[in-house]
N, C-alpha and C. Protein backbone atom coordinates (compact mmCIF):
# COMPACT_ATOMS: atom_id res chain seq x y z
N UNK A 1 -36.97 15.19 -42.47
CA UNK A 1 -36.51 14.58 -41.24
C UNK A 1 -35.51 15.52 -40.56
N UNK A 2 -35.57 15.46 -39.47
CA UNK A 2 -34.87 16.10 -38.59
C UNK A 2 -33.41 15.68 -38.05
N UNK A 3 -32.22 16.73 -38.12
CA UNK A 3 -30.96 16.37 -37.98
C UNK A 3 -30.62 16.89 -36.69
N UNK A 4 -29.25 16.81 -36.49
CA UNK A 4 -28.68 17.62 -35.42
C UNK A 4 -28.16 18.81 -35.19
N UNK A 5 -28.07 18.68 -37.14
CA UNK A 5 -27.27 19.86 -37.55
C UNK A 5 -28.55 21.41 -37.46
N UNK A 6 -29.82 20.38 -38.18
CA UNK A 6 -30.82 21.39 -37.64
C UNK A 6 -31.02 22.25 -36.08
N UNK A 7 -31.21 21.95 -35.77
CA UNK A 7 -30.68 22.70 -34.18
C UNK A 7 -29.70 23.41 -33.92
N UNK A 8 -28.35 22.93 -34.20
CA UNK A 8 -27.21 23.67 -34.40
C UNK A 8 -27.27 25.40 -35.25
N UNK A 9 -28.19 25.03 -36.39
CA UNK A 9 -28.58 26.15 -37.21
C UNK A 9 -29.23 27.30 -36.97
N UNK A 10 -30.65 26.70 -35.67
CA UNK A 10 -31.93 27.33 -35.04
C UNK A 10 -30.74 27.75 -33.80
N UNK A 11 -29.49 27.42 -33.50
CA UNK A 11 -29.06 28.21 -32.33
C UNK A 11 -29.64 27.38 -31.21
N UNK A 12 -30.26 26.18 -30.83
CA UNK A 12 -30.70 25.66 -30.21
C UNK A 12 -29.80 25.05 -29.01
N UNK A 13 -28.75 24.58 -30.17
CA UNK A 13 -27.40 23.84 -29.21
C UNK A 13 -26.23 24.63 -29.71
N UNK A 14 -25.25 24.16 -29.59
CA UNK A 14 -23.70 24.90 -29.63
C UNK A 14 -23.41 24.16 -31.16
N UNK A 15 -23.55 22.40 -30.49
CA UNK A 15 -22.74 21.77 -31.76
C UNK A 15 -23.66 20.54 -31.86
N UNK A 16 -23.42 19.70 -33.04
CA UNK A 16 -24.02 18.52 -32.40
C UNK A 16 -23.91 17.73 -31.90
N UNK A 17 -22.60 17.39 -30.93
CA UNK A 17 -22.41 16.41 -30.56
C UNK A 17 -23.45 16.49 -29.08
N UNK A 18 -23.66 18.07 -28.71
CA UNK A 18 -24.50 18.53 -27.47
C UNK A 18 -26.07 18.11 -28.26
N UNK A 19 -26.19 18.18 -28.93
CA UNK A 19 -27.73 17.42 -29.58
C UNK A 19 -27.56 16.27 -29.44
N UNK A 20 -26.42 15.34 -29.83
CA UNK A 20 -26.73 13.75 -29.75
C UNK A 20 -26.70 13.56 -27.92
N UNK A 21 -25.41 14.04 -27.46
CA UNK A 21 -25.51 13.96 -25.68
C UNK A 21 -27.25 14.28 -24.73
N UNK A 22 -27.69 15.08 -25.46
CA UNK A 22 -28.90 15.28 -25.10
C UNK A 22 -30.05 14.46 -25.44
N UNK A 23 -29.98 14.44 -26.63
CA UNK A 23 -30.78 13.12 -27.23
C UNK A 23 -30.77 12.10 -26.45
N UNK A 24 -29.65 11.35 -26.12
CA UNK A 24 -28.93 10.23 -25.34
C UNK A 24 -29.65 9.85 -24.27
N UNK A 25 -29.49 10.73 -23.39
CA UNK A 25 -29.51 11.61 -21.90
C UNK A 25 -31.56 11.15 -22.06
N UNK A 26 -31.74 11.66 -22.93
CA UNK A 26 -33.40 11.60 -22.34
C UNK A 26 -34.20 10.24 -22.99
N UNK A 27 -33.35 9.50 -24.18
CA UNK A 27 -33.85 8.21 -24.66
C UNK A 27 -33.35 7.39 -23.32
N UNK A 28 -32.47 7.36 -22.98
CA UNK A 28 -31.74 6.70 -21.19
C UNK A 28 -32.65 7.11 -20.12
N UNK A 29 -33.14 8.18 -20.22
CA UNK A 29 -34.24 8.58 -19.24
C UNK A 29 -35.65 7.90 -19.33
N UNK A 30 -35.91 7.36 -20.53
CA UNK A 30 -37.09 7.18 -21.10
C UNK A 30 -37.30 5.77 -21.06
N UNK A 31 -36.16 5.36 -21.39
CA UNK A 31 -36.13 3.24 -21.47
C UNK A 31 -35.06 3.43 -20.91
N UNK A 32 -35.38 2.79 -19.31
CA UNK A 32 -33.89 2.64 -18.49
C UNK A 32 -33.11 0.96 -19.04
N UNK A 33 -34.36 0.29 -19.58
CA UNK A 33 -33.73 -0.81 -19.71
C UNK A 33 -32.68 -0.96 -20.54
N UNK A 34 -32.58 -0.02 -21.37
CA UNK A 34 -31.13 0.36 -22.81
C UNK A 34 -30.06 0.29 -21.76
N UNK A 35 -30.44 1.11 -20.79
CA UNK A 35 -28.75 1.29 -19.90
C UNK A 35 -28.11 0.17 -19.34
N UNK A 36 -29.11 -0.66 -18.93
CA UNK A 36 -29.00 -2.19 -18.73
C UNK A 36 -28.44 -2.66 -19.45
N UNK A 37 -29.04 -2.79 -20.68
CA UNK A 37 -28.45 -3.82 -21.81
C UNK A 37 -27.04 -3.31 -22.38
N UNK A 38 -26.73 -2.26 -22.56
CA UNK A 38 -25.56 -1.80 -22.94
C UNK A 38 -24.42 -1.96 -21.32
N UNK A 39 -24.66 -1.95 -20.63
CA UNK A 39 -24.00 -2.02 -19.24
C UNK A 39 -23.43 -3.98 -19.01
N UNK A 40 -24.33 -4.53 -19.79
CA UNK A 40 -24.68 -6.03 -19.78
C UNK A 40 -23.62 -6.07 -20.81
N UNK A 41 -23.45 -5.30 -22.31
CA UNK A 41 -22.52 -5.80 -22.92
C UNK A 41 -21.49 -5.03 -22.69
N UNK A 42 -21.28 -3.71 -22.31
CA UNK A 42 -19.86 -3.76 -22.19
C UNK A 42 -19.20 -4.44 -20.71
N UNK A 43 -20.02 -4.77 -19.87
CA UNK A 43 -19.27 -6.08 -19.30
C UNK A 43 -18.50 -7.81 -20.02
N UNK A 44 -19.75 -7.83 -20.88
CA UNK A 44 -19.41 -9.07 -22.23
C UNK A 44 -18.15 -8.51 -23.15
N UNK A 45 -18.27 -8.01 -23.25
CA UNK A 45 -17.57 -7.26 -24.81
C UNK A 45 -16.65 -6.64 -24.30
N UNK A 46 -16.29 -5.62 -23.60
CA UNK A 46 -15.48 -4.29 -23.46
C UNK A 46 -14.90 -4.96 -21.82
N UNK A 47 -14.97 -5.77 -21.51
CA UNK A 47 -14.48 -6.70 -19.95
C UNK A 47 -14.41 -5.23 -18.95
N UNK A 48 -15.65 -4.34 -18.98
CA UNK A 48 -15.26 -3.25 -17.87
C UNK A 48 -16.18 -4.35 -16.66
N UNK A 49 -15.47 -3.91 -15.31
CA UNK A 49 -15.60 -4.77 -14.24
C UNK A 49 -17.14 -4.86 -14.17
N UNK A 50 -17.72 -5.92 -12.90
CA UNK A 50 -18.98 -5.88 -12.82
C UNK A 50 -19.22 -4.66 -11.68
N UNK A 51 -18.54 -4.00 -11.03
CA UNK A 51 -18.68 -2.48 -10.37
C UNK A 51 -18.78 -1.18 -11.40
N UNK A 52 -18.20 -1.17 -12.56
CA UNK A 52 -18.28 -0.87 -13.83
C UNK A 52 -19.68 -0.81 -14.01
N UNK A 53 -19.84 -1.87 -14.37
CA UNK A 53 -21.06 -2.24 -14.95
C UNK A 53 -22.33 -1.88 -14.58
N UNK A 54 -22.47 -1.93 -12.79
CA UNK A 54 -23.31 -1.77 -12.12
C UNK A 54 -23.26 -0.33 -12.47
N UNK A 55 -22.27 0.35 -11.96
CA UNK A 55 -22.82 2.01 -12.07
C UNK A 55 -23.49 2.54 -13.35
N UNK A 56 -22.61 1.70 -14.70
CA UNK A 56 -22.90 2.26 -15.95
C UNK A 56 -25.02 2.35 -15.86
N UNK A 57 -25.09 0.94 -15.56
CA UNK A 57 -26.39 0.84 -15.66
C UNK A 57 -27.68 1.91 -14.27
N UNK A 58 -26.92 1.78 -13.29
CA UNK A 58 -27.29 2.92 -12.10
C UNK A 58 -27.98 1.65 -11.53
N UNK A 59 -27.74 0.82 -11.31
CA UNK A 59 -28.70 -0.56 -10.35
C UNK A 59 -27.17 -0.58 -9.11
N UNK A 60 -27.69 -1.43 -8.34
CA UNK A 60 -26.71 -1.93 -7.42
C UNK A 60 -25.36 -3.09 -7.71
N UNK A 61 -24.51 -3.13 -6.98
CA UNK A 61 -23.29 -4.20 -7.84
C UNK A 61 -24.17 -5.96 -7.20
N UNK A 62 -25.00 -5.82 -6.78
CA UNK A 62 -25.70 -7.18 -6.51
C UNK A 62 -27.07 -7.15 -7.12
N UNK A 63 -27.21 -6.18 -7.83
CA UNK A 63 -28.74 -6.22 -8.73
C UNK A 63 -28.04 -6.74 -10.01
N UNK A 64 -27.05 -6.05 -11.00
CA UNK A 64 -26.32 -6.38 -12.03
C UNK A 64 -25.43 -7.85 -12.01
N UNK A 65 -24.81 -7.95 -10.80
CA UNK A 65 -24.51 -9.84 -10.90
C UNK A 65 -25.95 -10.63 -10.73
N UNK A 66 -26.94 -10.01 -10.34
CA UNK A 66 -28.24 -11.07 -10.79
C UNK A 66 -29.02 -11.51 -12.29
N UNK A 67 -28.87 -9.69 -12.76
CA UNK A 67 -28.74 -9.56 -14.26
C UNK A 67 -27.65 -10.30 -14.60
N UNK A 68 -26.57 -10.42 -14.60
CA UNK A 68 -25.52 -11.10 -15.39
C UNK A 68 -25.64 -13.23 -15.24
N UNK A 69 -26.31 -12.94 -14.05
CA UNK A 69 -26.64 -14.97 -14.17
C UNK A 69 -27.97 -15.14 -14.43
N UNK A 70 -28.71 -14.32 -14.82
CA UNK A 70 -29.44 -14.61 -15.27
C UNK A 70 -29.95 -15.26 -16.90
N UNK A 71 -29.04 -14.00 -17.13
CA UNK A 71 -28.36 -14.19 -18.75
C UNK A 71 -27.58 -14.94 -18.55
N UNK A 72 -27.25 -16.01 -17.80
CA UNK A 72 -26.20 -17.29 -18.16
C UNK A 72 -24.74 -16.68 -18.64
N UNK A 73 -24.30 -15.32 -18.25
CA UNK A 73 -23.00 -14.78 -18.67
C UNK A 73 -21.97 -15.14 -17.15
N UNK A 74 -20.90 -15.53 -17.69
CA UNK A 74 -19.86 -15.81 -16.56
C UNK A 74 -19.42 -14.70 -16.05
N UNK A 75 -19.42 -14.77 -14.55
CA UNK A 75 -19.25 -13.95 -13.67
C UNK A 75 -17.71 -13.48 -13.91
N UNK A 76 -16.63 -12.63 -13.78
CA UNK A 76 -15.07 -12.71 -13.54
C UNK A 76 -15.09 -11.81 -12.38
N UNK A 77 -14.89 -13.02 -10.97
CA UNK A 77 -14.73 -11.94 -9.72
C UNK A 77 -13.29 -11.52 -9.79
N UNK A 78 -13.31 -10.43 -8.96
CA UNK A 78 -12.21 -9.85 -8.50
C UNK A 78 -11.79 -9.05 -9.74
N UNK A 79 -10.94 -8.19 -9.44
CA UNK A 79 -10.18 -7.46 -10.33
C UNK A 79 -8.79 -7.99 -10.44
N UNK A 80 -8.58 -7.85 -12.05
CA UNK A 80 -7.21 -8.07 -12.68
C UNK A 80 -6.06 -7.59 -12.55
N UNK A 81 -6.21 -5.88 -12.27
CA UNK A 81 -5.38 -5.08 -12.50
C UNK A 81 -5.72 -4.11 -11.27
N UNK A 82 -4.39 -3.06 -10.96
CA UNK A 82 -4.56 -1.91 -10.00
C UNK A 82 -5.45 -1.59 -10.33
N UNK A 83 -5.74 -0.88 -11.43
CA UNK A 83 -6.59 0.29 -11.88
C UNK A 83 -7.86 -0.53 -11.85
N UNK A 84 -8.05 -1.66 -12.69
CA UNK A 84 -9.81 -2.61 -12.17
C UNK A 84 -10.19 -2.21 -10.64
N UNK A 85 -9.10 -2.63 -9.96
CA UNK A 85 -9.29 -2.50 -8.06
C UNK A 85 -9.39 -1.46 -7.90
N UNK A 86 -9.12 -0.18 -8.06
CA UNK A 86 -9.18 1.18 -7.67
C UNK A 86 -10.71 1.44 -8.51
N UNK A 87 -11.19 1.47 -9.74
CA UNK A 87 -12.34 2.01 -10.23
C UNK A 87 -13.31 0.85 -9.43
N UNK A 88 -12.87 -0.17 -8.53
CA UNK A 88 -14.19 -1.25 -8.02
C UNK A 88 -14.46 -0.50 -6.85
N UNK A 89 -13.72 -0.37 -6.05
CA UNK A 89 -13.32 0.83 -4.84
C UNK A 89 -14.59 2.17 -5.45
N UNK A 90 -13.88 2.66 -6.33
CA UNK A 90 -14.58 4.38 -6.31
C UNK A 90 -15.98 3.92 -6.57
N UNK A 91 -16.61 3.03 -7.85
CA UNK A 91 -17.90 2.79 -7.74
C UNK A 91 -18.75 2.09 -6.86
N UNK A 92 -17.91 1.53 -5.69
CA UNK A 92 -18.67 1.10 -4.56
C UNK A 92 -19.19 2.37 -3.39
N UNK A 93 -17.96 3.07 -3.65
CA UNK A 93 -18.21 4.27 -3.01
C UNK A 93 -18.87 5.19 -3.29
N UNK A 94 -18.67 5.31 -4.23
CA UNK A 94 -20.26 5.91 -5.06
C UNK A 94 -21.29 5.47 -4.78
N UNK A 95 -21.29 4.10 -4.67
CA UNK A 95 -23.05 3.54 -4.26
C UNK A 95 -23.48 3.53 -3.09
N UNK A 96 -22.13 3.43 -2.13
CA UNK A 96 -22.63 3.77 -0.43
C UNK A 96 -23.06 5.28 -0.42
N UNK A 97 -22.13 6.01 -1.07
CA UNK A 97 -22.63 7.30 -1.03
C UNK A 97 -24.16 7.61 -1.03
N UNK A 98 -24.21 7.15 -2.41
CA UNK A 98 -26.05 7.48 -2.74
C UNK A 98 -26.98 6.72 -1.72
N UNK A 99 -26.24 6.09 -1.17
CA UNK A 99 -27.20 4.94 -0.33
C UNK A 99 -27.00 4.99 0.98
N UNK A 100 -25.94 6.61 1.20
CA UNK A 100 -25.85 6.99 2.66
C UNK A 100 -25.24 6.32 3.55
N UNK A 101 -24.79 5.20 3.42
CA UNK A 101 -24.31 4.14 4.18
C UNK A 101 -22.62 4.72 4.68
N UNK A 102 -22.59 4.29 6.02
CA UNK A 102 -21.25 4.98 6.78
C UNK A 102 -21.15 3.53 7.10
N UNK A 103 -19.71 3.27 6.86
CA UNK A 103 -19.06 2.21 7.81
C UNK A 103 -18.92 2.39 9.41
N UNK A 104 -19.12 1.31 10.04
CA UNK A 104 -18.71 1.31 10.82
C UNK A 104 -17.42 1.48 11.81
N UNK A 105 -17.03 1.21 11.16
CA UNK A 105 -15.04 1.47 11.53
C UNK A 105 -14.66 2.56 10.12
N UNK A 106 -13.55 2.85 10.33
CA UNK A 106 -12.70 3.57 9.31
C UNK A 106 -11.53 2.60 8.57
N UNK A 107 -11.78 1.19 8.97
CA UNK A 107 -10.78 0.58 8.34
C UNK A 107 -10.84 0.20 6.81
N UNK A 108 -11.78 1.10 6.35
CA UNK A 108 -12.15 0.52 5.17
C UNK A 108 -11.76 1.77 4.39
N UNK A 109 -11.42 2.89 4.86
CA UNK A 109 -10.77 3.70 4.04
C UNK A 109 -9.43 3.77 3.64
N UNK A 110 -9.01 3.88 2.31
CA UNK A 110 -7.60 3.78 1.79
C UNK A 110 -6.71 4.80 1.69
């Protein structure tokens, strides 16, 4: 059976943690639905926001609250903390980004 360390040996990778990151990287590429489900629990488990969540998984922050009632998991709107509100901010902006979207006004910049 095949390790990580094997590769490491063949000069393939550096170390293995760049074999497991890679590994990762293309099983996530392969079954997007893993990213989902892990995105689903560390919203459950690890309370990272549902903007969090959405990016972890790469869906929209209104595709992932559909996933999340669907699964009968309680919603927690709003953010708790500065830092919740500031990372809800950057991953929204991130998603207008990819999604090209310009506001209309500038009042929405901080």
């Amino acid at each position: 059976m095949l390790s990580p360390q094997n590769f490491v040996k063949a000069r393939l990778y550096q170390n293995e943690e760049a074999v497991i990151q890679d590994a990762l990287r293309h099983l996530l590429r392969a079954r997007p639905e893993l990213k989902i489900q892990l995105a689903v629990y560390r919203y459950k488990e690890e309370k990272v926001s549902l903007a969090k969540a959405a990016d972890l998984a790469g869906i929209s922050w209104a595709q992932m609250k559909d996933i999340l009632m669907e699964q009968k998991i309680s919603l927690r709107l709003g953010p708790e903390t500065v830092s919740e509100a500031m990372e809800e901010i950057q991953s929204l902006r991130e998603e207008l980004s990819r999604n090209k979207y310009q506001p209309a006004s500038a009042e929405f910049s901080l």
